[in-house]
N, C-alpha and C. Protein backbone atom coordinates (compact mmCIF):
# COMPACT_ATOMS: atom_id res chain seq x y z
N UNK A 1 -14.09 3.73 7.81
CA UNK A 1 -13.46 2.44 7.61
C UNK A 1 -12.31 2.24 8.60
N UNK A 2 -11.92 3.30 9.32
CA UNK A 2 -10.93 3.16 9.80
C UNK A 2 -11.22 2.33 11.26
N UNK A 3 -12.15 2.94 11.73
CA UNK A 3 -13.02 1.90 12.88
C UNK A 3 -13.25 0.76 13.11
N UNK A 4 -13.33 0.33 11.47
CA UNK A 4 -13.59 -1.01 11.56
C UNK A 4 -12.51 -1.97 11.53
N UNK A 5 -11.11 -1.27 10.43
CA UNK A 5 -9.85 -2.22 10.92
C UNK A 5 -9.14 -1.71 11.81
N UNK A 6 -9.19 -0.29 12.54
CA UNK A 6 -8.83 -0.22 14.08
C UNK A 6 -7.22 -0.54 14.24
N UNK A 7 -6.67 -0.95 13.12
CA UNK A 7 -5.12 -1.16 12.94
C UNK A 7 -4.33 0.21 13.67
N UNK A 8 -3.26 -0.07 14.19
CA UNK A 8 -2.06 0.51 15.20
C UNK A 8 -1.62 0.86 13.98
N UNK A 9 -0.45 2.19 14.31
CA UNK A 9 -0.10 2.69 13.42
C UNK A 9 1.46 2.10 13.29
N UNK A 10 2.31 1.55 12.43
CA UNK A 10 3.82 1.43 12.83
C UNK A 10 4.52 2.28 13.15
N UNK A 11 5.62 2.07 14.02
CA UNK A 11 6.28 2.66 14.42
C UNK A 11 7.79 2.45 14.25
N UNK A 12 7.97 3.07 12.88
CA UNK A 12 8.98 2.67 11.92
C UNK A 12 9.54 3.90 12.09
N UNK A 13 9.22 5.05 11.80
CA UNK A 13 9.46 6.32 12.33
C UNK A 13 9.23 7.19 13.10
N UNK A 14 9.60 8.17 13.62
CA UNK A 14 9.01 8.93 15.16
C UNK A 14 8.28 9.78 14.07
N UNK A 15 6.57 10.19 14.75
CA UNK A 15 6.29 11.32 14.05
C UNK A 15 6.65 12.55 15.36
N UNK A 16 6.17 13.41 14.31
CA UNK A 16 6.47 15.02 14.57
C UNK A 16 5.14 15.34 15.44
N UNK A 17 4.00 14.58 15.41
CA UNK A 17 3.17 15.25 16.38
C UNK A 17 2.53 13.75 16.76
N UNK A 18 1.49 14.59 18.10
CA UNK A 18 0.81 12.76 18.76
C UNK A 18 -0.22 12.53 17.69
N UNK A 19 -0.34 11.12 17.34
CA UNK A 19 -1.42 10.64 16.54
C UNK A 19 -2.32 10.01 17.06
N UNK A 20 -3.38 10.37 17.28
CA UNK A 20 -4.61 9.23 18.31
C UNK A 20 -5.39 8.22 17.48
N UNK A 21 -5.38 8.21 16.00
CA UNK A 21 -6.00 7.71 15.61
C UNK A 21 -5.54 6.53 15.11
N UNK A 22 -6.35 5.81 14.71
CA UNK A 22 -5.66 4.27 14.19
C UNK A 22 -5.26 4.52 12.56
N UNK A 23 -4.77 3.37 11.73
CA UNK A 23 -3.66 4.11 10.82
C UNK A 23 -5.05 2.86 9.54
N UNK A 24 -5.04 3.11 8.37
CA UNK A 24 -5.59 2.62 7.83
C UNK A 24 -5.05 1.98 7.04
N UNK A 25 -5.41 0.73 6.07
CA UNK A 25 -4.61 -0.81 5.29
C UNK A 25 -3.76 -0.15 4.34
N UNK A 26 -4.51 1.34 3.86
CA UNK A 26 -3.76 1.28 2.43
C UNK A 26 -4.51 2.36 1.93
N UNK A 27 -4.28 3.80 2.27
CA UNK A 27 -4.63 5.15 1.94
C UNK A 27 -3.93 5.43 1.14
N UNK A 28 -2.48 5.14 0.96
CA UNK A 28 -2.16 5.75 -0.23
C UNK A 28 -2.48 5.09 -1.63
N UNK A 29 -2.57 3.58 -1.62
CA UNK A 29 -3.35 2.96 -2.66
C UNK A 29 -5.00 3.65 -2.68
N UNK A 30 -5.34 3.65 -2.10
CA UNK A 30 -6.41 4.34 -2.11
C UNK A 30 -6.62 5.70 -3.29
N UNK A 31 -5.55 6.40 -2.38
CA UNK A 31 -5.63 7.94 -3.17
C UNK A 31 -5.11 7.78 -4.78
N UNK A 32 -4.09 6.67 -4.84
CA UNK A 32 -3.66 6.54 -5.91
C UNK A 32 -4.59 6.20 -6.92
N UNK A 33 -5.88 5.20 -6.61
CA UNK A 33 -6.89 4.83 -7.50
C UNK A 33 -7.86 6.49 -7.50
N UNK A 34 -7.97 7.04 -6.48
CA UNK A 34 -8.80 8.23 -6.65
C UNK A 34 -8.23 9.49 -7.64
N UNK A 35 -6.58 9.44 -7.93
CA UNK A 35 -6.55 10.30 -8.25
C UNK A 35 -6.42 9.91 -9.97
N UNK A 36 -6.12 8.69 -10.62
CA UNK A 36 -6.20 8.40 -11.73
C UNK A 36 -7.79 7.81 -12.01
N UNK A 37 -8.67 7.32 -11.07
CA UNK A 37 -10.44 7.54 -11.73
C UNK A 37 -10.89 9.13 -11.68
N UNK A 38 -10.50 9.38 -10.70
CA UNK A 38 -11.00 10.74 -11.23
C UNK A 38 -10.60 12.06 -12.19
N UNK A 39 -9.22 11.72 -12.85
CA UNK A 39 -8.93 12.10 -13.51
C UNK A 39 -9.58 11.55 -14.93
N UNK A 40 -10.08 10.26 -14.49
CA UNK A 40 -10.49 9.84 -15.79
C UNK A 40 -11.86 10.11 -16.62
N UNK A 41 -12.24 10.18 -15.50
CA UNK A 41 -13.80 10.69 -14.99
C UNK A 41 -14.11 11.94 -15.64
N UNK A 42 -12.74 13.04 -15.05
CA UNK A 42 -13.05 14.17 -15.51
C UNK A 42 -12.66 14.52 -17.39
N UNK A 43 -12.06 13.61 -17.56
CA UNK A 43 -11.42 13.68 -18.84
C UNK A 43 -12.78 12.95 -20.00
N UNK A 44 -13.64 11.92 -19.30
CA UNK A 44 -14.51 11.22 -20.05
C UNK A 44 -15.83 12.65 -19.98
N UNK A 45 -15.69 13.52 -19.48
CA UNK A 45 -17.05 14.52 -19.61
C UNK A 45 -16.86 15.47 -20.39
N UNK A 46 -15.37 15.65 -20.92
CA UNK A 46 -15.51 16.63 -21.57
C UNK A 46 -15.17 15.98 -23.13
N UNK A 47 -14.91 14.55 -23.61
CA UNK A 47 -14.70 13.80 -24.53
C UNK A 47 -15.78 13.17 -24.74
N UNK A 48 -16.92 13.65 -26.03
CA UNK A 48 -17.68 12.64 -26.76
C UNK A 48 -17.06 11.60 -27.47
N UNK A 49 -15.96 11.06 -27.35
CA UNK A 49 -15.81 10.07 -28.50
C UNK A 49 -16.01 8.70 -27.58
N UNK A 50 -16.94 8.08 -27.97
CA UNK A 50 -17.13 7.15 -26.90
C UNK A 50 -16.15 5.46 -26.59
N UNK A 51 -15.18 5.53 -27.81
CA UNK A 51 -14.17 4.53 -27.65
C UNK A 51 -12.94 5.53 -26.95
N UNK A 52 -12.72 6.60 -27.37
CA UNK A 52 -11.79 7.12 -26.38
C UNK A 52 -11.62 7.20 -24.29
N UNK A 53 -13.42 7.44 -24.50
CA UNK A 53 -13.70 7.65 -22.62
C UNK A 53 -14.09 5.53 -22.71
N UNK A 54 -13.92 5.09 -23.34
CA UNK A 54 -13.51 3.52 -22.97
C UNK A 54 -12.31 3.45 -22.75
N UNK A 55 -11.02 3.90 -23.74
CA UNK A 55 -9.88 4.07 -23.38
C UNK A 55 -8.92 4.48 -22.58
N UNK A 56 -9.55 5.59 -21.88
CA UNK A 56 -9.59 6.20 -20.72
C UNK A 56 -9.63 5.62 -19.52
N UNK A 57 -10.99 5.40 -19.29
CA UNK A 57 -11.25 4.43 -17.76
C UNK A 57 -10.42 2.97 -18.16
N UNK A 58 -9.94 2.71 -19.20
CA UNK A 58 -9.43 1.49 -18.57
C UNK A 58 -8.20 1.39 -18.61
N UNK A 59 -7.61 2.45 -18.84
CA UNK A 59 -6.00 2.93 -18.51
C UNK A 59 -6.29 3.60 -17.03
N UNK A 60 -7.29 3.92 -16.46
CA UNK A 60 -7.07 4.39 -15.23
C UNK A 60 -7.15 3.01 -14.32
N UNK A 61 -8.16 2.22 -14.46
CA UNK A 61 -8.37 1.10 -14.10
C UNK A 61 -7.07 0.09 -13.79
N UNK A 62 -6.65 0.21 -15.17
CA UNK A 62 -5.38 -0.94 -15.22
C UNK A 62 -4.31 -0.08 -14.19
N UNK A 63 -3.56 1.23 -14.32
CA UNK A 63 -2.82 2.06 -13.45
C UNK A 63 -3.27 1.79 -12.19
N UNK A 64 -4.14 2.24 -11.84
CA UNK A 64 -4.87 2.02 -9.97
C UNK A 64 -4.72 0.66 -10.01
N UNK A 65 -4.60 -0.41 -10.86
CA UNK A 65 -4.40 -1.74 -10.38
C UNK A 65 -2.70 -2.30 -10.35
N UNK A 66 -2.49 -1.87 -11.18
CA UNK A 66 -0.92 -2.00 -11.30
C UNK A 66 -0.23 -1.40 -10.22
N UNK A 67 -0.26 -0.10 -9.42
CA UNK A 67 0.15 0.12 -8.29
C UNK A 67 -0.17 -0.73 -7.68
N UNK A 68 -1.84 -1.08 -7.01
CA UNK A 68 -1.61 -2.13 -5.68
C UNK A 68 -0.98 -3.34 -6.29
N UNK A 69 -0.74 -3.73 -7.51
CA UNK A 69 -0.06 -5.25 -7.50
C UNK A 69 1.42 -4.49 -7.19
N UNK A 70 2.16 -3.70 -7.45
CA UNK A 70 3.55 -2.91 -7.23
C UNK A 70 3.69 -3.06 -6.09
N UNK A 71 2.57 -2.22 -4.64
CA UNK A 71 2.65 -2.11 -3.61
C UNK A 71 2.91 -3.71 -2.80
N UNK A 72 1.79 -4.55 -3.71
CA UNK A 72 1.59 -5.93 -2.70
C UNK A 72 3.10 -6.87 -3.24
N UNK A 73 3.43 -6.38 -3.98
CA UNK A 73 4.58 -7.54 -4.42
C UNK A 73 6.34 -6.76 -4.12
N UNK A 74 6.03 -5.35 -3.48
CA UNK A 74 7.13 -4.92 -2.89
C UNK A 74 6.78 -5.81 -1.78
N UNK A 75 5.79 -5.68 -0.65
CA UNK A 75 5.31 -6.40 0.80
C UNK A 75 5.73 -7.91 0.43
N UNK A 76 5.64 -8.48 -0.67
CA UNK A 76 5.59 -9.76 -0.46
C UNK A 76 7.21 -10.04 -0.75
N UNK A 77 7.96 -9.12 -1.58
CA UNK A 77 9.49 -9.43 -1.39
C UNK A 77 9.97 -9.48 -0.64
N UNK A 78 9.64 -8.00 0.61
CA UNK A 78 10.24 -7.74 1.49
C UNK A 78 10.00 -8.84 2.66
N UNK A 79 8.54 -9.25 2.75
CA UNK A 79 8.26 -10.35 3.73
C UNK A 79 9.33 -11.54 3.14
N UNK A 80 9.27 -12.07 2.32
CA UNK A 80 10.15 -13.26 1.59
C UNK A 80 11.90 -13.20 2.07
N UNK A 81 11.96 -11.90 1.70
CA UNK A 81 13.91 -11.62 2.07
C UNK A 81 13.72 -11.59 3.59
N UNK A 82 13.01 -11.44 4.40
CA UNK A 82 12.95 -11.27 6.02
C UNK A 82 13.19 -12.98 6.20
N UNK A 83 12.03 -13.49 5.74
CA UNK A 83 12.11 -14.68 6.05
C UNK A 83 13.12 -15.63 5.94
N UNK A 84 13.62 -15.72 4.41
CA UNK A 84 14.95 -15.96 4.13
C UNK A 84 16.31 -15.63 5.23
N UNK A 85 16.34 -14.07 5.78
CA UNK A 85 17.06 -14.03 6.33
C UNK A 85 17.24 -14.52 7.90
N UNK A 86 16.11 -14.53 8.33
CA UNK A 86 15.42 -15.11 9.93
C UNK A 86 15.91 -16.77 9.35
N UNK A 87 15.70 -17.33 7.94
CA UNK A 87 16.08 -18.50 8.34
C UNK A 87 17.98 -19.12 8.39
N UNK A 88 18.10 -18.04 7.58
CA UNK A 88 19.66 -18.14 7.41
C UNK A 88 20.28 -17.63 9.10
N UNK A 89 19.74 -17.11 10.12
CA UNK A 89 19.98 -16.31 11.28
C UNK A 89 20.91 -15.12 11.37
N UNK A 90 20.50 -14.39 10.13
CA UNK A 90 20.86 -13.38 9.56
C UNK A 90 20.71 -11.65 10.22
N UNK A 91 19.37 -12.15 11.16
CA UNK A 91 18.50 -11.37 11.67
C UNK A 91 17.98 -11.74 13.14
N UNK A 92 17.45 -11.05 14.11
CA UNK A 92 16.81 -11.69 15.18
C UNK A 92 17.29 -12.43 15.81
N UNK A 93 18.11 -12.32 17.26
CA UNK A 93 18.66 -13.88 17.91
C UNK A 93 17.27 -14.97 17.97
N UNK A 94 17.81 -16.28 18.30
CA UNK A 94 17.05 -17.28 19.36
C UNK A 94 16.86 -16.21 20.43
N UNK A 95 15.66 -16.79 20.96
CA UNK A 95 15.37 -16.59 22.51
C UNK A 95 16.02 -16.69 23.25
N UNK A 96 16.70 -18.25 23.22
CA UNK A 96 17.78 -19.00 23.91
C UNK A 96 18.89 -17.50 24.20
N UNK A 97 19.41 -17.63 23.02
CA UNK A 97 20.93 -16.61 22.86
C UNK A 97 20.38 -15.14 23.48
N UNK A 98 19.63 -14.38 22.87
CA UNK A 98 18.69 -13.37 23.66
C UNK A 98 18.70 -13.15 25.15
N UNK A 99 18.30 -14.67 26.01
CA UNK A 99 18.19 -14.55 27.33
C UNK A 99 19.61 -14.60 28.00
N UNK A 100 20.56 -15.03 27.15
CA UNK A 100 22.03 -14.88 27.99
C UNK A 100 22.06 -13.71 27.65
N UNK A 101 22.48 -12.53 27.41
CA UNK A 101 22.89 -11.70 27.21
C UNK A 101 22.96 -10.47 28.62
């Protein structure tokens, strides 16, 4: 999958070694849904009670979903306060002011 969104990695921090590869949307949401279905998964095989392994997957379900809404609505604050502040000129010169310098 990574091929296909081919996304640059940010460069928010220096890493510690060269990275050649492209950086992917959202691996740690990812792992985060992998590691609460499959916990759930493993917990529904060894539980016959069949409203419990309902109870189960959909506490893992709702968790793996509740992070990416966590993740997407930190991104969407942080985009919002940027913006806010770019409009207040809080942040970022003009071009204008930029090119005197």
């Amino acid at each position: 999958m990574k091929l296909g969104f081919d996304r640059p990695r940010p460069d928010l921090a220096p890493h510690e070694a060269m990275i050649y590869t492209a950086s992917f949307s959202s691996g740690h949401s990812m792992m985060f849904g992998v590691t609460y279905l499959t916990l759930a998964v493993l917990l529904i095989r060894i539980q016959p009670a069949l409203r419990l392994n309902a109870y189960l997957l959909i506490l893992a379900i709702l968790l793996t979903l509740l992070g990416w809404t966590a993740g997407a609505s930190w991104a969407a604050i942080c985009w919002g306060v940027m913006h806010w502040m770019q409009g207040r000129r809080q942040i970022e010169k003009e071009e204008s002011e930029a090119g005197s310098d």
